[in-house]
N, C-alpha and C. Protein backbone atom coordinates (compact mmCIF):
# COMPACT_ATOMS: atom_id res chain seq x y z
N UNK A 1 -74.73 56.75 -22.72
CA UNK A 1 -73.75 56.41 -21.70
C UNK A 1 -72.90 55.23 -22.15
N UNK A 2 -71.85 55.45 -21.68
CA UNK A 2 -70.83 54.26 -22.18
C UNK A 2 -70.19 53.05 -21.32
N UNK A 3 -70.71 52.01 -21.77
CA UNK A 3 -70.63 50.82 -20.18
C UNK A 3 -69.58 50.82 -19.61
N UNK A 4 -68.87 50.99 -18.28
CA UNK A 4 -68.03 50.34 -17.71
C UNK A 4 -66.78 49.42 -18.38
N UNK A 5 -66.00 48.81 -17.94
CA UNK A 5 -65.35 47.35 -18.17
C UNK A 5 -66.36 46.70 -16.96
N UNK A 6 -66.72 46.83 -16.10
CA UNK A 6 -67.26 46.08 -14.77
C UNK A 6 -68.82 46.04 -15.14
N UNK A 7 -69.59 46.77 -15.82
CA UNK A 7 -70.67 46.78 -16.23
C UNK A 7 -70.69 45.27 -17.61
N UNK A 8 -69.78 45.71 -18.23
CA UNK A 8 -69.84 44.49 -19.75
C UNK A 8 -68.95 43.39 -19.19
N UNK A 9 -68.41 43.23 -18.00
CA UNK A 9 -68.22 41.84 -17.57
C UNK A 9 -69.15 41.01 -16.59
N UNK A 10 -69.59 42.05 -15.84
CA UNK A 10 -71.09 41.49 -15.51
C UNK A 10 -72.31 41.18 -16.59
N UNK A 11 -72.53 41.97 -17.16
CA UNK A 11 -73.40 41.26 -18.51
C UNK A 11 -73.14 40.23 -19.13
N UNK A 12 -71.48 39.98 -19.23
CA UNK A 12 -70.91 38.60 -19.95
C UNK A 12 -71.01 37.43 -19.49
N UNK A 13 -71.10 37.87 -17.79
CA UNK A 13 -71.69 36.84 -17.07
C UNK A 13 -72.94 36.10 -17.08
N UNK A 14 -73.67 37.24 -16.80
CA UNK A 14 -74.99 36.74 -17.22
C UNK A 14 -75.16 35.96 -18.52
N UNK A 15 -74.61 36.29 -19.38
CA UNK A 15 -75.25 35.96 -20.78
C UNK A 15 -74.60 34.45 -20.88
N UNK A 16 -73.26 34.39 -19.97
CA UNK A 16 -72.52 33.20 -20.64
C UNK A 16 -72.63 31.92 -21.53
N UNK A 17 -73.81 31.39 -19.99
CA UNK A 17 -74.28 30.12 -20.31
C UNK A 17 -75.15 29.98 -21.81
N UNK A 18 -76.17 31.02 -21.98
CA UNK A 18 -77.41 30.82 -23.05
C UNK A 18 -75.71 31.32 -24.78
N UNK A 19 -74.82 32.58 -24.33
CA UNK A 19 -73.89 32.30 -25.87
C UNK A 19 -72.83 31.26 -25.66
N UNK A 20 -72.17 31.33 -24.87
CA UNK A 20 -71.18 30.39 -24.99
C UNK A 20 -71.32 28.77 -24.36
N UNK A 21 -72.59 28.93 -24.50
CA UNK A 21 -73.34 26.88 -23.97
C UNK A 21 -72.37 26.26 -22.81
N UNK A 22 -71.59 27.50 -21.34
CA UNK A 22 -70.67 26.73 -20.62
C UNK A 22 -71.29 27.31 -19.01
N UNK A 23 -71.03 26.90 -18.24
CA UNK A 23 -70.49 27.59 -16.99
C UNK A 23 -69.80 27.83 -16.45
N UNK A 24 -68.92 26.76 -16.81
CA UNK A 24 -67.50 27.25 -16.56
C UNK A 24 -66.63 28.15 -17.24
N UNK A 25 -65.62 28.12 -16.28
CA UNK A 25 -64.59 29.47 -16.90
C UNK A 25 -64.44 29.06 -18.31
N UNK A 26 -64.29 30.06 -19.13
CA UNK A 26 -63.26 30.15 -20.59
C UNK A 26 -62.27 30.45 -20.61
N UNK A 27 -60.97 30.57 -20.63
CA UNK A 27 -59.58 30.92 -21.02
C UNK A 27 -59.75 32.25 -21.81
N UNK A 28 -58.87 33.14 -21.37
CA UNK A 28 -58.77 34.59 -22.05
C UNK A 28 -58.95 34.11 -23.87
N UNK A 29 -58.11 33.86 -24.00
CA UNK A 29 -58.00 33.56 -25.46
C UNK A 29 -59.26 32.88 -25.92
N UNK A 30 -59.75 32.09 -25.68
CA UNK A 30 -60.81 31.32 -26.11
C UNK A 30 -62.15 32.46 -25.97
N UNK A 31 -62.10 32.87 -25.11
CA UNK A 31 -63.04 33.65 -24.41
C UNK A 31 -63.27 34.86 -25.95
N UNK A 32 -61.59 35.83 -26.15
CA UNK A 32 -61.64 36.41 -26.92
C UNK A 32 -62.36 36.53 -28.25
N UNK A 33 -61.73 34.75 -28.53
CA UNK A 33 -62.07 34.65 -29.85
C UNK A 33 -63.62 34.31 -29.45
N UNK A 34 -64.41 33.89 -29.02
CA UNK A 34 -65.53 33.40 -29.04
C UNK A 34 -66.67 34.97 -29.30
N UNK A 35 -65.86 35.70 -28.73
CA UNK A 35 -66.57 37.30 -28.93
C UNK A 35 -65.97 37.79 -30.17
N UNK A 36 -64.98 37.15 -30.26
CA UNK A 36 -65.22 37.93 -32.00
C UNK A 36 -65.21 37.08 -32.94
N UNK A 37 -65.74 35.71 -33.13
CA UNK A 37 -66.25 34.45 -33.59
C UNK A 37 -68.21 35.27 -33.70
N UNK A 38 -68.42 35.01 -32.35
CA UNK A 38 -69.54 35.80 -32.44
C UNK A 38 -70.61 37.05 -32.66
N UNK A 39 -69.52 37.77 -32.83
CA UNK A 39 -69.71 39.45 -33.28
C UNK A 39 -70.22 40.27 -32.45
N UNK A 40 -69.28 40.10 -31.25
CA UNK A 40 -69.87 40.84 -29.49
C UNK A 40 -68.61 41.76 -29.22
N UNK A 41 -68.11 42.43 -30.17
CA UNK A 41 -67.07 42.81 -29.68
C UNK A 41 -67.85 44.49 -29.41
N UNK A 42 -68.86 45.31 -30.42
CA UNK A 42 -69.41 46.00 -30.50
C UNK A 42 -69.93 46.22 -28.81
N UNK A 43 -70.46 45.25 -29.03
CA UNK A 43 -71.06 45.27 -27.46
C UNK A 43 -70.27 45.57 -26.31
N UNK A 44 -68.83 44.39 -26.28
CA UNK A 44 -67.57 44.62 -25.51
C UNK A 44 -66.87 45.09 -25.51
N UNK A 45 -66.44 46.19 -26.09
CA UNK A 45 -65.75 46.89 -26.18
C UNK A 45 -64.44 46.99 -25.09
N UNK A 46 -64.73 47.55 -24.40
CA UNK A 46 -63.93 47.47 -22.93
C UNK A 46 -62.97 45.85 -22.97
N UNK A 47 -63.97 44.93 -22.87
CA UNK A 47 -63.59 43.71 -22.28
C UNK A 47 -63.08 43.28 -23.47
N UNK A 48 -63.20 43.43 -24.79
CA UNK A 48 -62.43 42.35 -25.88
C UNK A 48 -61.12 43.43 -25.94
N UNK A 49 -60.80 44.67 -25.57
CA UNK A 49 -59.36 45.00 -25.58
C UNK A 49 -58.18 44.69 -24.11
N UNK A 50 -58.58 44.59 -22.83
CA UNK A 50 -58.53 43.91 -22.04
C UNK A 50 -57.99 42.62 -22.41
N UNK A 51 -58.67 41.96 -23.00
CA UNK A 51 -58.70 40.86 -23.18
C UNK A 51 -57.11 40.27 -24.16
N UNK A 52 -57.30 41.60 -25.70
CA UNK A 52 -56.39 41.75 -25.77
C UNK A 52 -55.02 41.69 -25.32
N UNK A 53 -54.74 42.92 -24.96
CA UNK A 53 -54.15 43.45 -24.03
C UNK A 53 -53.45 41.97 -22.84
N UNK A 54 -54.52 41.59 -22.54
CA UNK A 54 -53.94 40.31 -21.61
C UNK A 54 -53.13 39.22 -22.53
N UNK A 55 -53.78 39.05 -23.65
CA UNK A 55 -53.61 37.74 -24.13
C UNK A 55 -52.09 38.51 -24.69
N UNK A 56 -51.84 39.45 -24.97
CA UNK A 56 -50.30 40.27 -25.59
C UNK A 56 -49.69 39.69 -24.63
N UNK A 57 -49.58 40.44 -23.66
CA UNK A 57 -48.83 40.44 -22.21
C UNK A 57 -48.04 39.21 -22.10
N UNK A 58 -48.84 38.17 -22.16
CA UNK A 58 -48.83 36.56 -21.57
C UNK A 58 -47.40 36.77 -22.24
N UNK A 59 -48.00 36.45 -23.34
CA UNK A 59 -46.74 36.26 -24.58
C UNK A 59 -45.41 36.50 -24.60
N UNK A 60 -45.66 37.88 -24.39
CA UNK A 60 -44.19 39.23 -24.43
C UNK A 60 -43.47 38.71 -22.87
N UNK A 61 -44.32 38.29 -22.05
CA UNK A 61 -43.58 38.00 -20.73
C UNK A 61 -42.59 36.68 -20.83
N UNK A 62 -43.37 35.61 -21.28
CA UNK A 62 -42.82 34.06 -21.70
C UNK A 62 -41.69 34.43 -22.98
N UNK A 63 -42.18 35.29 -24.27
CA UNK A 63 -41.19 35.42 -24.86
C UNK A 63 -40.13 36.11 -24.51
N UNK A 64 -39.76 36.98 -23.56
CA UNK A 64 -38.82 37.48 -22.67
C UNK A 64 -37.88 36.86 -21.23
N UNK A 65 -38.55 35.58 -21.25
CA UNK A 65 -38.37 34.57 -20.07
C UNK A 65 -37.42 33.83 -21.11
N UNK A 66 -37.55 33.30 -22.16
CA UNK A 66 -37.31 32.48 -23.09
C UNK A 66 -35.47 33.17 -23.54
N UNK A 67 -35.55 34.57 -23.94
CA UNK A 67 -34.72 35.14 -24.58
C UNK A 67 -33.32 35.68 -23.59
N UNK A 68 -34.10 35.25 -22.18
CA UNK A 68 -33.01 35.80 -21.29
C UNK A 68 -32.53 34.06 -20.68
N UNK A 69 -33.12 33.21 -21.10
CA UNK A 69 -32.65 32.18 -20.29
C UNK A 69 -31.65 31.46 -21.54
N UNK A 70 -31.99 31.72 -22.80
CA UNK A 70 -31.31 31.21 -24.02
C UNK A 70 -29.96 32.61 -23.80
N UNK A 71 -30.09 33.40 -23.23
CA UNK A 71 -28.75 34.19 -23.40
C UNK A 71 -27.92 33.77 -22.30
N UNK A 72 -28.40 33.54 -20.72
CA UNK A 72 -27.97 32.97 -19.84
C UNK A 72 -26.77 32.02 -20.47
N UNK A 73 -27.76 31.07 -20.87
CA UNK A 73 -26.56 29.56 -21.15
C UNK A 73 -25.52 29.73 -22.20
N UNK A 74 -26.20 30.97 -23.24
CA UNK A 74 -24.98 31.39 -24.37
C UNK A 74 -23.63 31.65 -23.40
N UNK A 75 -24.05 32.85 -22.10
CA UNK A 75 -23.35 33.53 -21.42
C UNK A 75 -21.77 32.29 -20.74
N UNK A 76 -22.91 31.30 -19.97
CA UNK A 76 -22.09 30.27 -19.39
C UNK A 76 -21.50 29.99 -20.15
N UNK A 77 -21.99 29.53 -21.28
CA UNK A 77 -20.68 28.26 -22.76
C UNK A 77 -19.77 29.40 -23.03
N UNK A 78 -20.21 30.97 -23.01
CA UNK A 78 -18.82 31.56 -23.32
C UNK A 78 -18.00 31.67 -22.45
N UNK A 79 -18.42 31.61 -20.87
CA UNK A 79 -17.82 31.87 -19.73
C UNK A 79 -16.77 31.15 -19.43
N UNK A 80 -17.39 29.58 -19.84
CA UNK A 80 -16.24 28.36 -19.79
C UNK A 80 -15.39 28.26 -20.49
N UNK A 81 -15.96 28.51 -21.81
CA UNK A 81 -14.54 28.86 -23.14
C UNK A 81 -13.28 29.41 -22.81
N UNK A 82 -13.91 30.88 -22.22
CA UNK A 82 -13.13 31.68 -22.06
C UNK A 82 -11.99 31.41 -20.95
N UNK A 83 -12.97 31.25 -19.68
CA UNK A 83 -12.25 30.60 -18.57
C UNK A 83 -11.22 29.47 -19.02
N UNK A 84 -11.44 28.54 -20.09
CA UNK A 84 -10.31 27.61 -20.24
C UNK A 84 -9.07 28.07 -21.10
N UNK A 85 -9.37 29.58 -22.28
CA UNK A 85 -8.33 29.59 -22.65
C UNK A 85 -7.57 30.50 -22.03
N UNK A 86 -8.35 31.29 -21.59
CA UNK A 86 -7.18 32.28 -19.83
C UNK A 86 -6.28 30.91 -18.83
N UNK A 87 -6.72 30.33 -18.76
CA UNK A 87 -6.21 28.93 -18.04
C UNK A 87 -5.12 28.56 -18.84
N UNK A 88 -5.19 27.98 -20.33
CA UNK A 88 -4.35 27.85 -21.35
C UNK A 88 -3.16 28.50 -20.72
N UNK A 89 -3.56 30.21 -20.94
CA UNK A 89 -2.42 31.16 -21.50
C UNK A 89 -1.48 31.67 -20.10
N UNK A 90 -2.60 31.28 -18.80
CA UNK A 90 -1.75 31.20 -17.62
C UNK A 90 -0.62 30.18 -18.01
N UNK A 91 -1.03 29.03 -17.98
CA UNK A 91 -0.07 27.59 -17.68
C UNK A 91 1.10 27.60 -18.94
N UNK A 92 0.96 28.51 -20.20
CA UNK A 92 1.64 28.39 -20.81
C UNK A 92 3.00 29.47 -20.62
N UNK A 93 2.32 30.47 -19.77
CA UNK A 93 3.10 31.20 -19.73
C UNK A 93 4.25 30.59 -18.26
N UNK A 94 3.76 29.91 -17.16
CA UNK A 94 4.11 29.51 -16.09
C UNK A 94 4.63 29.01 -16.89
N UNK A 95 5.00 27.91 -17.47
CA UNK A 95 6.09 27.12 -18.36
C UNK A 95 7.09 27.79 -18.86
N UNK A 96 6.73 28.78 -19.50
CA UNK A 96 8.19 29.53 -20.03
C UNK A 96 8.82 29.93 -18.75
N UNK A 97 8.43 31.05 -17.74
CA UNK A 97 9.12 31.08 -16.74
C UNK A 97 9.74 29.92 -16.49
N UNK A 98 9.14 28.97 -16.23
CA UNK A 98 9.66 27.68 -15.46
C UNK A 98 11.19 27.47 -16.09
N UNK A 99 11.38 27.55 -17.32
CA UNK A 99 12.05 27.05 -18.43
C UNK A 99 13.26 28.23 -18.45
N UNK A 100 13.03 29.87 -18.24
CA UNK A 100 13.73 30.41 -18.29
C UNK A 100 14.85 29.65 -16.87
N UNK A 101 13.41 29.97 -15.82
CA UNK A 101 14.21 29.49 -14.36
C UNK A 101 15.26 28.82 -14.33
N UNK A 102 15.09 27.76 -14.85
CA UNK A 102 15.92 26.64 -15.03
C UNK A 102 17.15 26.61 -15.50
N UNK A 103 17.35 27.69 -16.73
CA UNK A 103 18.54 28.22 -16.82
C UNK A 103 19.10 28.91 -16.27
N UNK A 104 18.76 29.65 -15.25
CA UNK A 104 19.36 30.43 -15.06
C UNK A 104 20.69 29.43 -13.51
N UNK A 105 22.22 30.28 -14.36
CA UNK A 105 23.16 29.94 -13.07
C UNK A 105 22.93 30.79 -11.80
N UNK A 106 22.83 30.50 -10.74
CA UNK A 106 22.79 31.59 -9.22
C UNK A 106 24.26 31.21 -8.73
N UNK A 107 25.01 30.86 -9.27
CA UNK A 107 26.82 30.73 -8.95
C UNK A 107 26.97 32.01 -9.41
């Protein structure tokens, strides 16, 4: 028969204190490596890909938080650029009108 994930995290429980000398929580990552530091992955199967699996996730989420907030501000500095030389090419062009205006006789 092939354990659970809920079966080999209850066993991990139990065992915690006498392999990993804690009672308290471990951190996914720490946790991971400590099972395959220790050569329990055989055993865990279930729980060291999980574990995996979690410790990926973290990552890909923060590195995707990271890549959209660094494009954000690219977005703004081009937004303002842009916005100032449309501004430019308004006011430059209002000037020529202005300039034609000015010549012109209405006699």
């Amino acid at each position: 028969l092939l354990p659970t994930i809920l079966d080999e995290l209850l066993h991990l429980k139990k065992i915690q204190k006498s392999v990993f000398q804690t009672d308290i929580e471990i951190p996914s990552l720490k946790l991971l490596n400590e099972i395959n530091a220790k050569k329990l992955e055989s055993i865990f199967i279930n729980t060291s890909v999980a574990l995996r699996i979690f410790c990926i996730l973290i990552i890909s989420v923060s590195e995707a938080e990271r890549v959209f907030s660094k494009l954000g501000s690219q977005l703004k500095i081009w937004e303002r650029a842009s916005t100032g030389q449309e501004r430019l090419y308004f006011l430059e062009i209002l000037s020529i009108e202005n300039q034609f205006a000015s010549k012109i006789n209405f006699d």
